[in-house]
C-alpha atoms as a PDB file:
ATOM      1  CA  UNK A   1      90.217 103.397  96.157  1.00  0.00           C
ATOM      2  CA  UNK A   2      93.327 101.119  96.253  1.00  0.00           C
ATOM      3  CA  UNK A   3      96.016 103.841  95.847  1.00  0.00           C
ATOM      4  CA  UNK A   4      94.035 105.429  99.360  1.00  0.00           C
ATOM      5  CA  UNK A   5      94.563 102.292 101.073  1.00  0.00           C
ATOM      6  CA  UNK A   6      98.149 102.361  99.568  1.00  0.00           C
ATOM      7  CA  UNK A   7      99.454 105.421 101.097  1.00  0.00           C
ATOM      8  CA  UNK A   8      97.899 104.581 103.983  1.00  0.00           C
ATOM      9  CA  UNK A   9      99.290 101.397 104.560  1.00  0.00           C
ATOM     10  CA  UNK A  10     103.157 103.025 103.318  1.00  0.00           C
ATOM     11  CA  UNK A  11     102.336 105.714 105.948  1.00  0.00           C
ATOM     12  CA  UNK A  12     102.081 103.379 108.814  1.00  0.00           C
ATOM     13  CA  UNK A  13     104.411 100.593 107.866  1.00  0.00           C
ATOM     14  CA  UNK A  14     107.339  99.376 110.000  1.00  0.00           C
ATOM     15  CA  UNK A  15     109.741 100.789 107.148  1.00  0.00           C
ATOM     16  CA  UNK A  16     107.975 104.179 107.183  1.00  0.00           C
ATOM     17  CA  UNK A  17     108.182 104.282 110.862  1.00  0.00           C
ATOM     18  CA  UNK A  18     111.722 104.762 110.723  1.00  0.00           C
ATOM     19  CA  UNK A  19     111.319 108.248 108.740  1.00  0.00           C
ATOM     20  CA  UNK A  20     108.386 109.518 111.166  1.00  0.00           C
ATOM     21  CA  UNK A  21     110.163 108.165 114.011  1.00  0.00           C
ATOM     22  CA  UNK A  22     113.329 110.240 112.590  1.00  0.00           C
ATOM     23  CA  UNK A  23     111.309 113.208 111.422  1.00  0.00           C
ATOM     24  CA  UNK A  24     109.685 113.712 115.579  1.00  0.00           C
ATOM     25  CA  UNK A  25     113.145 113.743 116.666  1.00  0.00           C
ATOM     26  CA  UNK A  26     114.528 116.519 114.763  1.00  0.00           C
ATOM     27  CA  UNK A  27     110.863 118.139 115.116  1.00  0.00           C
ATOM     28  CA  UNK A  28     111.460 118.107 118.987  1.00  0.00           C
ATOM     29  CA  UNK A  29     115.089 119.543 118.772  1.00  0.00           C
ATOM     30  CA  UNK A  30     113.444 122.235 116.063  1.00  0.00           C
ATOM     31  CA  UNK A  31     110.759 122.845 119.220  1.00  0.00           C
ATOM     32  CA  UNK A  32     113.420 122.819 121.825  1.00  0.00           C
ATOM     33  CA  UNK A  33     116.045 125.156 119.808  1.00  0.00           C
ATOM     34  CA  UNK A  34     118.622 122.767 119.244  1.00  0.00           C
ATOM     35  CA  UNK A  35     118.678 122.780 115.402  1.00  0.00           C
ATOM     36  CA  UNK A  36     116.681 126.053 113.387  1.00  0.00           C
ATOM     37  CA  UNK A  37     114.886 125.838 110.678  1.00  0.00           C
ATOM     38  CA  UNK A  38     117.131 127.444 108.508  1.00  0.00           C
ATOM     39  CA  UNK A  39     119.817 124.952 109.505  1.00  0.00           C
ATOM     40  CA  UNK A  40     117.407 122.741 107.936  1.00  0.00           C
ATOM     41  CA  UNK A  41     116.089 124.345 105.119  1.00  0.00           C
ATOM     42  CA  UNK A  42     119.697 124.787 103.780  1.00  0.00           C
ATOM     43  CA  UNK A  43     119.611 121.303 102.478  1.00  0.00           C
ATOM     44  CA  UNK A  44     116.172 121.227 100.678  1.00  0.00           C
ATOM     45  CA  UNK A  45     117.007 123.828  97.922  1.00  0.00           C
ATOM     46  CA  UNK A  46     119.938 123.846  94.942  1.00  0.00           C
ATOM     47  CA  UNK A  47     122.912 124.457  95.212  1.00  0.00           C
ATOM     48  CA  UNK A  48     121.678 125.000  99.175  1.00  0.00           C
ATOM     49  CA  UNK A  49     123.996 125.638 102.301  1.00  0.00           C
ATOM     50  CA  UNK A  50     126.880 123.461 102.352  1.00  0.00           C
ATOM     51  CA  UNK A  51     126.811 123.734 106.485  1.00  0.00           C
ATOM     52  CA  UNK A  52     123.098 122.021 106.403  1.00  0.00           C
ATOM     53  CA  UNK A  53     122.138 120.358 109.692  1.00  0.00           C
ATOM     54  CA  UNK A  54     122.145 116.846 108.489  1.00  0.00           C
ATOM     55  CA  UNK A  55     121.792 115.114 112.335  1.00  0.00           C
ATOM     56  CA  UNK A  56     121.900 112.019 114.189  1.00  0.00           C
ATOM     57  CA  UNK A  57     122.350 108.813 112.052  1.00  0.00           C
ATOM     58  CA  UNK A  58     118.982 106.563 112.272  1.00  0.00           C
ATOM     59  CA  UNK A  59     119.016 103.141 111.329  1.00  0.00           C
ATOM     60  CA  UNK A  60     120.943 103.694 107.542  1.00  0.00           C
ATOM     61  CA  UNK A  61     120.249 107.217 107.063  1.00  0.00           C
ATOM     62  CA  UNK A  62     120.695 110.659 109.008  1.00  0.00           C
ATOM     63  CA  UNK A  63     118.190 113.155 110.378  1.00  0.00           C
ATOM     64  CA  UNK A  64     118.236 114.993 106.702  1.00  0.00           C
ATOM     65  CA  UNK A  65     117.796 111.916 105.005  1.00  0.00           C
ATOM     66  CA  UNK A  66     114.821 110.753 106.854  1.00  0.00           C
ATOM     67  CA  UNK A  67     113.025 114.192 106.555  1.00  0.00           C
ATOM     68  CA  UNK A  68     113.920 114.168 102.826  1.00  0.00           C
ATOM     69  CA  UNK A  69     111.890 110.699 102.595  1.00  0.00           C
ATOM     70  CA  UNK A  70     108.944 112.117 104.528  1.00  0.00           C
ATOM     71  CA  UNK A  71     108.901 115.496 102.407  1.00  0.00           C
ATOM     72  CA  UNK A  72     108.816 113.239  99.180  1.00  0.00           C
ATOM     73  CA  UNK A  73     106.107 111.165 100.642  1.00  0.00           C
ATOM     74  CA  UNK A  74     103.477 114.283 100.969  1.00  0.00           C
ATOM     75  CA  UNK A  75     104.884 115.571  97.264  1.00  0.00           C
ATOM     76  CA  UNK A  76     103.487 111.933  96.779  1.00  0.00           C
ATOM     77  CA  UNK A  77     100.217 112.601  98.157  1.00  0.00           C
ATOM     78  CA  UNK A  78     100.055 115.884  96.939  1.00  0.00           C
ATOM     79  CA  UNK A  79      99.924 114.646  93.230  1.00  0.00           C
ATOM     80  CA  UNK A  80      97.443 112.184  93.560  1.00  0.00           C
ATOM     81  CA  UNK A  81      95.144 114.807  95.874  1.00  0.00           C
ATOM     82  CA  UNK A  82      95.466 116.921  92.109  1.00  0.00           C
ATOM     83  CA  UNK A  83      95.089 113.992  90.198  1.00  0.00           C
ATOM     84  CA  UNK A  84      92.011 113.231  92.282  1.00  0.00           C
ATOM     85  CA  UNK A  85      93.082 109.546  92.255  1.00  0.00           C
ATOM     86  CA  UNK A  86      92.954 109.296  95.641  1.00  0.00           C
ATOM     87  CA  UNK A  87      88.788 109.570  98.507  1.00  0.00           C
ATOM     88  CA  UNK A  88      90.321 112.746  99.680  1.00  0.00           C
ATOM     89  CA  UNK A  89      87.813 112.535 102.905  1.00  0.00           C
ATOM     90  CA  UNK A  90      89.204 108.820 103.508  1.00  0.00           C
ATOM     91  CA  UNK A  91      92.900 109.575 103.143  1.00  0.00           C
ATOM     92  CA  UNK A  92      92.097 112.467 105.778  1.00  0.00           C
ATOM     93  CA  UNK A  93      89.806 110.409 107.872  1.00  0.00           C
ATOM     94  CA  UNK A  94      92.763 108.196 108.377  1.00  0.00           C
ATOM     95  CA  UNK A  95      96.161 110.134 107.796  1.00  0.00           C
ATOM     96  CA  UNK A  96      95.285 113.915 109.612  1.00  0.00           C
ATOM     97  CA  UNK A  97      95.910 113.033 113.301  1.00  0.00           C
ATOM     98  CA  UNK A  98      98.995 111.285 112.782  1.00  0.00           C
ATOM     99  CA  UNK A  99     100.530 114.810 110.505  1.00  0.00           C
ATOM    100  CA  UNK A 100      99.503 117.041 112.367  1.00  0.00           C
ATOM    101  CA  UNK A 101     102.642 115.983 114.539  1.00  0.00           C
ATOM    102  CA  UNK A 102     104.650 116.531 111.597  1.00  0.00           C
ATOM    103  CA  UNK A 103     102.886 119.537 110.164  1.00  0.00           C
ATOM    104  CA  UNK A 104     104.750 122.294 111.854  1.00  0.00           C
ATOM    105  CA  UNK A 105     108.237 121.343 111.150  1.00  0.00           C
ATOM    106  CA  UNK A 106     107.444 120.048 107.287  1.00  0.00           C
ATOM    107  CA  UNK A 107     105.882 124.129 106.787  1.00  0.00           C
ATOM    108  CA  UNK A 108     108.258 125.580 109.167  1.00  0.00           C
ATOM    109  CA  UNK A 109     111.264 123.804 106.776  1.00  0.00           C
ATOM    110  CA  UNK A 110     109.091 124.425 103.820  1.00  0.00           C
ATOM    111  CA  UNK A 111     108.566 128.183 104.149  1.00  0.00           C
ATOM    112  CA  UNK A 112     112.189 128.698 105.402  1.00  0.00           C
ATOM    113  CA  UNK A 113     113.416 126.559 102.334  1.00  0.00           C
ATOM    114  CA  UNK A 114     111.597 129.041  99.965  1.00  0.00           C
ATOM    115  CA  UNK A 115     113.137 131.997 101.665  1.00  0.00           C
ATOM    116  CA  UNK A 116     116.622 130.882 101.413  1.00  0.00           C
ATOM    117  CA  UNK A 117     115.894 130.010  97.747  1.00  0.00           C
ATOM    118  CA  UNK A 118     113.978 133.647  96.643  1.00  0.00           C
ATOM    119  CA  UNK A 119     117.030 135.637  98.333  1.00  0.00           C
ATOM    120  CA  UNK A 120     119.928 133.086  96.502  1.00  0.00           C
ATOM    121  CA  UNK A 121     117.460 134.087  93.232  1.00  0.00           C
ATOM    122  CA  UNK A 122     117.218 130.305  92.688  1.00  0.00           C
ATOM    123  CA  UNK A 123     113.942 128.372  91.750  1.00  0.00           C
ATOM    124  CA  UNK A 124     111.779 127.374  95.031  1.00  0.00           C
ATOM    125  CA  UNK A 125     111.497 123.655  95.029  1.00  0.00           C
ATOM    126  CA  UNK A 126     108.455 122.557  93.545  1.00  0.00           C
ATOM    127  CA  UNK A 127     108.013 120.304  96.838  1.00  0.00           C
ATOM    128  CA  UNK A 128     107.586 123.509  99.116  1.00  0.00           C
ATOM    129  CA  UNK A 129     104.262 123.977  97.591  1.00  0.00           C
ATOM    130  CA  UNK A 130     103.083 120.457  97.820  1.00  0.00           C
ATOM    131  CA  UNK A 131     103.841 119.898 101.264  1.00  0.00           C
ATOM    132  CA  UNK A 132     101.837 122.916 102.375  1.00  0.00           C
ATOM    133  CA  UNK A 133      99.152 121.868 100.314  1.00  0.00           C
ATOM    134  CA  UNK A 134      98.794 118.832 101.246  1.00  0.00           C
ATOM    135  CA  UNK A 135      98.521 119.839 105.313  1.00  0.00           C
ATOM    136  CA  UNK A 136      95.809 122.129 104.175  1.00  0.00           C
ATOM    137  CA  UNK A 137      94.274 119.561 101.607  1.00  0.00           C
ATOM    138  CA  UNK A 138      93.753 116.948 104.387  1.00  0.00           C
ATOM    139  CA  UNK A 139      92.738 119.656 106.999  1.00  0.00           C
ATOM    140  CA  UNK A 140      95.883 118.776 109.010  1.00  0.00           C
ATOM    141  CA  UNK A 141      95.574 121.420 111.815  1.00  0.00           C
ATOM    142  CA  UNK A 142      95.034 121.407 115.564  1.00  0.00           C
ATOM    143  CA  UNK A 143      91.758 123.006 115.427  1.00  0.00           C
ATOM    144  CA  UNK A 144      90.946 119.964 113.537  1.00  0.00           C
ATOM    145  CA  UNK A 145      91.853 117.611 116.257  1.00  0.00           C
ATOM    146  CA  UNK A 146      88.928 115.836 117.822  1.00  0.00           C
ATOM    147  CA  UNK A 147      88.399 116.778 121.458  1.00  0.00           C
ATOM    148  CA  UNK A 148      86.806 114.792 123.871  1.00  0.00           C
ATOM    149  CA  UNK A 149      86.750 117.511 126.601  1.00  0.00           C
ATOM    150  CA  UNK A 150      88.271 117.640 130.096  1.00  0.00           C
ATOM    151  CA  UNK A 151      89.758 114.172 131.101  1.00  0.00           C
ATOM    152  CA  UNK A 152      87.545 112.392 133.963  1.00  0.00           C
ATOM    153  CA  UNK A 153      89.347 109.777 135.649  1.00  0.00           C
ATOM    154  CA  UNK A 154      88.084 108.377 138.708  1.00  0.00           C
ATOM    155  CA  UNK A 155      88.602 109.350 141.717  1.00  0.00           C
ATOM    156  CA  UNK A 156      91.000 112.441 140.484  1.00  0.00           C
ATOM    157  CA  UNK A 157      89.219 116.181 141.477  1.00  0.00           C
ATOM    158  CA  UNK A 158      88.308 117.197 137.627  1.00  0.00           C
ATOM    159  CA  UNK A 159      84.831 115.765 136.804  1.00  0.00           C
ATOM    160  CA  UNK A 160      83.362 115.878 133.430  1.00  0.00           C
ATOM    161  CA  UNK A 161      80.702 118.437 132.143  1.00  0.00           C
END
């Protein structure tokens, strides 16, 4: 199906790279500590937390920004997955190994966004749901990752079994 190929293509074009390229960074200072998710999540929902962590500027936009793009990119997906416009297997075939580095953030954010929303007794973004989906949809998870098994290399001590 074209609009497969489409996302596809969007997902790994120079102009998207910028986004993922954005998104790993603030996933790595979400990993490390230096941002929370609820730092993040505080921008996702209305009216929100004014003190949001927005981050680093990249390229034209900041750290918020680019995660914003990449959360409305899997709402993108999501509709077409329940439109069922889309080869589901192909899209996951060629799109699940490169979210799964993006999976734990986009749910950590996601879940952390609906929290903040629920106790404020404001709506839950409708894009909460459709990023988790989608992760789940695609069978983004690292069970799912292919394995090869221990790493031969010659001449190094571990051998293959």
């Amino acid at each position: 199906m074209a609009l497969t190929q489409a996302l596809v293509e969007e997902f790994l074009s120079a102009s998207f790279m910028e986004h993922r390229v954005s998104v790993s960074k603030t996933r790595r200072k979400l990993e490390d500590g230096t941002v929370t998710a609820a730092a993040l999540a505080g921008g996702f929902w209305y009216p929100g937390d004014a003190d949001y962590y927005a981050g680093e500027t990249f390229g034209l936009l900041n750290e918020h920004q680019h995660l914003g793009v990449f959360l409305e990119f899997l709402v993108r997906v999501d509709r077409v997955l329940a439109r069922k416009v889309v080869d589901q297997p192909d899209l996951a075939a060629s799109l699940s190994d490169k979210l799964i580095w993006y999976r734990d953030l986009s749910t950590a954010v996601a879940e952390e966004t609906a929290r903040q929303a629920t106790a404020a007794g404001v709506p839950v973004p409708q894009w909460v749901g459709a990023a988790t989906r989608v992760f789940r949809q695609l069978n983004v998870s690292h069970q799912g990752a292919i394995s090869a098994g221990p790493l031969s290399l010659p001449g190094s001590a571990q051998t293959a079994q």
